[in-house]
N, C-alpha and C. Protein backbone atom coordinates (compact mmCIF):
# COMPACT_ATOMS: atom_id res chain seq x y z
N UNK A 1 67.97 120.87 102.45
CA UNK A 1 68.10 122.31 102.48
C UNK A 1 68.83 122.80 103.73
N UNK A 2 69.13 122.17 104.63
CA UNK A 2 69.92 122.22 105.71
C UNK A 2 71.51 122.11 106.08
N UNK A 3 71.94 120.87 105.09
CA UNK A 3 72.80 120.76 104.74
C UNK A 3 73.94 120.46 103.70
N UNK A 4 74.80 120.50 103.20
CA UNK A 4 75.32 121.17 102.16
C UNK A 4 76.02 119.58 101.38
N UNK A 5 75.28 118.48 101.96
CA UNK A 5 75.23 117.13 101.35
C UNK A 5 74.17 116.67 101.48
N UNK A 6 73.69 115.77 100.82
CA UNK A 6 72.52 114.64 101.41
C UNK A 6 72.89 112.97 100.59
N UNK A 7 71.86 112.30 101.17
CA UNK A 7 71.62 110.92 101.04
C UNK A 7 71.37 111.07 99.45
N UNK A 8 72.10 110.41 98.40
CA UNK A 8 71.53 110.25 96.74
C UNK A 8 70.47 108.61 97.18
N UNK A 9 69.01 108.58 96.98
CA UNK A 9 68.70 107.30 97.28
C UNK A 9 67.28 107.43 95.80
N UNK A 10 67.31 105.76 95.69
CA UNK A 10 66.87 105.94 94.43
C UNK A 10 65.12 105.97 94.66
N UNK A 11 63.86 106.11 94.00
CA UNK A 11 62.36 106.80 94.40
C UNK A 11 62.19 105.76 94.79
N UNK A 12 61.73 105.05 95.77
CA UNK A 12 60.68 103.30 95.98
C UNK A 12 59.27 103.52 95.91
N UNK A 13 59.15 104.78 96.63
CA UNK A 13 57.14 104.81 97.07
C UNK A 13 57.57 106.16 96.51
N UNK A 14 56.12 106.72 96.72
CA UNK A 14 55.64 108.12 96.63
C UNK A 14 55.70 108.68 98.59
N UNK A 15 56.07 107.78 99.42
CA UNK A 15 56.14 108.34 101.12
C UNK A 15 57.54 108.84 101.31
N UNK A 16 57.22 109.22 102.43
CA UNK A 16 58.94 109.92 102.26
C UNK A 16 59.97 109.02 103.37
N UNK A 17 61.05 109.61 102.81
CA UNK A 17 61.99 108.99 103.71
C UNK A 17 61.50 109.09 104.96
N UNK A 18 61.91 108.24 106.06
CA UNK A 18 61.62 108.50 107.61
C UNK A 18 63.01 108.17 108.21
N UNK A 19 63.99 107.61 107.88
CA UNK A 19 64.93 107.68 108.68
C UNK A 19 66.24 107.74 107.60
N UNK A 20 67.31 108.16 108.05
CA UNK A 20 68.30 107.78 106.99
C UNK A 20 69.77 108.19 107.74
N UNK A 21 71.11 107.32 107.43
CA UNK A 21 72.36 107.46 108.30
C UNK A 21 73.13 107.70 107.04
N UNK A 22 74.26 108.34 107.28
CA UNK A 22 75.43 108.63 106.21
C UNK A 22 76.49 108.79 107.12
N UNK A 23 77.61 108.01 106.44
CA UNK A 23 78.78 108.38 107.07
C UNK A 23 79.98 108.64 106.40
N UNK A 24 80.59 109.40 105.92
CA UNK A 24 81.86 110.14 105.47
C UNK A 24 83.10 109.70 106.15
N UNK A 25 84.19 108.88 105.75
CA UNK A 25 85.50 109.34 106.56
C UNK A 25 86.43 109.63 105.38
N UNK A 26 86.81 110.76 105.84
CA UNK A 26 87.94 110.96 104.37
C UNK A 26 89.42 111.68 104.96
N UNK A 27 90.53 111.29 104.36
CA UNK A 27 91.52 111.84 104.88
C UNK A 27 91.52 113.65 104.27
N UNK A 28 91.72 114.12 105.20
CA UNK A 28 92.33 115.82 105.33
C UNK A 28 93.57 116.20 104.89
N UNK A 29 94.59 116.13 105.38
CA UNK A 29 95.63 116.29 104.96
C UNK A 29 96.75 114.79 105.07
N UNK A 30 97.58 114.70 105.10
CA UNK A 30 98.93 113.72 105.57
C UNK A 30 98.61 113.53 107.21
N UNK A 31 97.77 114.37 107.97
CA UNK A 31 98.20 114.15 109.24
C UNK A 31 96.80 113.67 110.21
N UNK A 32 95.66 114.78 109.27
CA UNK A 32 94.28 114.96 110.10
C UNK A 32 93.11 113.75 108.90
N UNK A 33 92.38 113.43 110.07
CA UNK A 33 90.98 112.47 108.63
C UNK A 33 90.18 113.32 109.48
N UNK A 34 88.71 112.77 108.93
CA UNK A 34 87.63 113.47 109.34
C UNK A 34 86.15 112.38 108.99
N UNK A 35 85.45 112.18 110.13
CA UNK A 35 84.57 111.38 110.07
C UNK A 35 83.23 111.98 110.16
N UNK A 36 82.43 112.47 109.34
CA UNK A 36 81.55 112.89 109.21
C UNK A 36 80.07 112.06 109.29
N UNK A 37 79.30 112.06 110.45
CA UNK A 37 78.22 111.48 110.57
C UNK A 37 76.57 111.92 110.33
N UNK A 38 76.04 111.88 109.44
CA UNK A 38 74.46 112.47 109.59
C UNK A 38 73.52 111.52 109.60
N UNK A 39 72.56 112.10 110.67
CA UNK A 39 71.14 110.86 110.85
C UNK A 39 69.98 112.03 110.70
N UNK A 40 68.80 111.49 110.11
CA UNK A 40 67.78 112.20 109.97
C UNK A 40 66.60 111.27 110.66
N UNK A 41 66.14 111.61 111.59
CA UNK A 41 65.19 110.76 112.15
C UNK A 41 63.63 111.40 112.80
N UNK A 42 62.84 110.80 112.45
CA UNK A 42 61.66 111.78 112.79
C UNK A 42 61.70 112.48 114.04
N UNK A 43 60.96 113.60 114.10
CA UNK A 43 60.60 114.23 115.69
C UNK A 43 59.63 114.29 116.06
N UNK A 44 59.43 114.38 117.40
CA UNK A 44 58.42 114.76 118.01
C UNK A 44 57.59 115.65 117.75
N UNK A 45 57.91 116.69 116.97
CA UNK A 45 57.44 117.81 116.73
C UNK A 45 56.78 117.40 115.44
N UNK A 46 55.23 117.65 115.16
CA UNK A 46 54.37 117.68 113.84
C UNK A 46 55.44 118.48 112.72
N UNK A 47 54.89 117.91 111.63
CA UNK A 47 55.85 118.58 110.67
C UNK A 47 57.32 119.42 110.78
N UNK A 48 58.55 118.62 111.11
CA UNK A 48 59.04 119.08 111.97
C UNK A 48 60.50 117.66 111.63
N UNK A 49 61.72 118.13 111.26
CA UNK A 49 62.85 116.71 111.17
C UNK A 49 63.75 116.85 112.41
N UNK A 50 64.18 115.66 112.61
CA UNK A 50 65.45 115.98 113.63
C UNK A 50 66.44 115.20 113.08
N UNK A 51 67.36 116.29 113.37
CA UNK A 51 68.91 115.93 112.51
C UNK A 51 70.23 116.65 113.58
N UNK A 52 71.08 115.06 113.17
CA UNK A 52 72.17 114.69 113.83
C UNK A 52 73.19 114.87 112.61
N UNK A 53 74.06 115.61 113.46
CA UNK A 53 75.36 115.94 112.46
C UNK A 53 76.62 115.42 113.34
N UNK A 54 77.70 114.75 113.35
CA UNK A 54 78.59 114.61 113.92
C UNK A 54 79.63 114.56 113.01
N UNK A 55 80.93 115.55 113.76
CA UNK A 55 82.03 115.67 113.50
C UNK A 55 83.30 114.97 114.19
N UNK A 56 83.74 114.32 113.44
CA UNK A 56 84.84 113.95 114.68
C UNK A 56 86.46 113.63 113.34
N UNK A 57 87.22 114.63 113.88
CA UNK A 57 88.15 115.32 113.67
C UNK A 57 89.52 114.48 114.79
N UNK A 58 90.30 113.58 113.71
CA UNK A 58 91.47 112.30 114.37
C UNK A 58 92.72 112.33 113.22
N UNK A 59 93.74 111.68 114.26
CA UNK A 59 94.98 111.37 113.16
C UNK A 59 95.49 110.47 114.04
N UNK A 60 96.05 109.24 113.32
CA UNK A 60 96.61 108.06 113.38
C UNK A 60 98.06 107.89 113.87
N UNK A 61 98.87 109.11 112.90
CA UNK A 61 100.34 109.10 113.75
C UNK A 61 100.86 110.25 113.58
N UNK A 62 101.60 110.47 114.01
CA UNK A 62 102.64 111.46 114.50
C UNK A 62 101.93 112.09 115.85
N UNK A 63 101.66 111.22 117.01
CA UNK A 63 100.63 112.00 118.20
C UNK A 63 101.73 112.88 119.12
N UNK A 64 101.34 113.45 118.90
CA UNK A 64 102.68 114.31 120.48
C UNK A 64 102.20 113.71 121.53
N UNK A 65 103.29 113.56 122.16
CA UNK A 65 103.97 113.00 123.59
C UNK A 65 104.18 114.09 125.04
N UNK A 66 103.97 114.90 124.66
CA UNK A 66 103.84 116.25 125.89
C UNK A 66 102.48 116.43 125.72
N UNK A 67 102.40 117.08 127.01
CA UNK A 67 101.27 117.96 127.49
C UNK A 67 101.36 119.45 126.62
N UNK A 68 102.09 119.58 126.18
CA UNK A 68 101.91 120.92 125.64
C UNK A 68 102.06 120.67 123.84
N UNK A 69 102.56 119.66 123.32
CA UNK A 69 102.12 119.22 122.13
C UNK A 69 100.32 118.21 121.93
N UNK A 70 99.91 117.57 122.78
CA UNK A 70 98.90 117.59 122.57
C UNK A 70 97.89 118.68 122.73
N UNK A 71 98.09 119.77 123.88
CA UNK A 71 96.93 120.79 123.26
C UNK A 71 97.32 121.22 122.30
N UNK A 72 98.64 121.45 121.87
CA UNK A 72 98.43 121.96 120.17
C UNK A 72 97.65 121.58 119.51
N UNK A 73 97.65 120.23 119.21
CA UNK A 73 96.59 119.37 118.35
C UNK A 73 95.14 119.12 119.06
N UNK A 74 94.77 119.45 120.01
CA UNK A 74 93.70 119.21 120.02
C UNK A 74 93.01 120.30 119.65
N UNK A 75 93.91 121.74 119.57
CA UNK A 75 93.75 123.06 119.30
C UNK A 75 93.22 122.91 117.82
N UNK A 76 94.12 122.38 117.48
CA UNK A 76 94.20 122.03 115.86
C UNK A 76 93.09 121.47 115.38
N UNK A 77 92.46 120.36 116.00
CA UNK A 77 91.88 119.46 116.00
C UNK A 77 89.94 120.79 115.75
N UNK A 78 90.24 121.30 116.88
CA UNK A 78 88.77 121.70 117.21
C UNK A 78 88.78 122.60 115.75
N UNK A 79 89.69 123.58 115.71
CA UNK A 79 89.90 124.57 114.23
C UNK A 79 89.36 123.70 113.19
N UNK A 80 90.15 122.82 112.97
CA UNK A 80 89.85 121.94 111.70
C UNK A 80 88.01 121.22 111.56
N UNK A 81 87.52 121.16 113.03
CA UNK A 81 86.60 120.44 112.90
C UNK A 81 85.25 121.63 112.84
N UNK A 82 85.75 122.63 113.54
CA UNK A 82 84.58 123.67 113.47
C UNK A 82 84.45 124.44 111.80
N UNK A 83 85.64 124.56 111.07
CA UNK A 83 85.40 124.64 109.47
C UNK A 83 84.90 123.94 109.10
N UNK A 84 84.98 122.63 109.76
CA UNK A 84 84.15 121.15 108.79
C UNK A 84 82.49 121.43 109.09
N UNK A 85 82.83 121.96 110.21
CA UNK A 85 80.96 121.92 110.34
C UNK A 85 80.40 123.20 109.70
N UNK A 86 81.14 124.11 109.65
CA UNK A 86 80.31 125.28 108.99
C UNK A 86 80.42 125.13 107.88
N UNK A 87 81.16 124.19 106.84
CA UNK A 87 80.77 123.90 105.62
C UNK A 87 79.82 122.61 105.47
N UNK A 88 79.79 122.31 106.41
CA UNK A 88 78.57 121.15 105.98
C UNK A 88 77.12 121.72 106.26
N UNK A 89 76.88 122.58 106.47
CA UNK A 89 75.73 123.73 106.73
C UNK A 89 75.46 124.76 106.42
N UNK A 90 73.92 125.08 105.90
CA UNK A 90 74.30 125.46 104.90
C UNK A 90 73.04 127.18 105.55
N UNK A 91 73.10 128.06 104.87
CA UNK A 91 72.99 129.71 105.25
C UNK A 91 71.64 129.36 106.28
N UNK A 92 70.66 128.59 105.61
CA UNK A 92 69.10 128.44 106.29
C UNK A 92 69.30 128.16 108.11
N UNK A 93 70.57 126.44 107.90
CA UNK A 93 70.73 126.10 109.08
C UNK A 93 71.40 127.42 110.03
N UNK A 94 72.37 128.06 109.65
CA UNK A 94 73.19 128.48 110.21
C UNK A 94 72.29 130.16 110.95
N UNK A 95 70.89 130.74 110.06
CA UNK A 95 70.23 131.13 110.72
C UNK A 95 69.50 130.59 111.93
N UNK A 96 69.40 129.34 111.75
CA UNK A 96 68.43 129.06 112.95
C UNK A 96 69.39 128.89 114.25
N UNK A 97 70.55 129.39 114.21
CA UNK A 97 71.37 129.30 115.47
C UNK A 97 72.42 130.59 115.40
N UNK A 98 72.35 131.04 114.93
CA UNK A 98 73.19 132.46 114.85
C UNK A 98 72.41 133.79 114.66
């Protein structure tokens, strides 16, 4: 309910999951991929999950060679990766921080 994918895993017990990793890499366009990481791992907190989302937003070639073509792309880079995260989250999460 947090986020706008989850783990498909098939029933074993009636207990619940306690830990679980997923990882996504999929190409974006011709230029940008995108590696999408989620961990769900218990917390400290009684009734209570802790969850890891990582974004990481890369491209393989065409890298600029200036200082002023790489902040383009890293410009690029953050744009592209901050849409990735607000679609992987979903209205509930996005209250508990906005």
């Amino acid at each position: 309910e947090y986020l706008t994918f989850n783990p498909q895993v098939p029933i074993l017990s009636d207990l619940p999951m306690v830990v679980y990793l997923m990882q996504i890499t999929q190409p974006i366009d011709s230029l940008w991929s995108v590696n999408i990481t989620s961990k769900g791992i218990q917390s400290p907190l009684v009734n209570n999950l802790s969850l890891l989302l990582d974004v990481d937003v890369f491209r393989t070639k065409d890298i600029p060679l200036s200082d002023e073509g790489l902040w383009e792309a890293i410009n690029e880079a953050r744009s592209i990766k901050n849409d990735i995260f607000d679609k992987c989250i979903t209205q509930k999460t996005k209250e508990l921080f906005y």
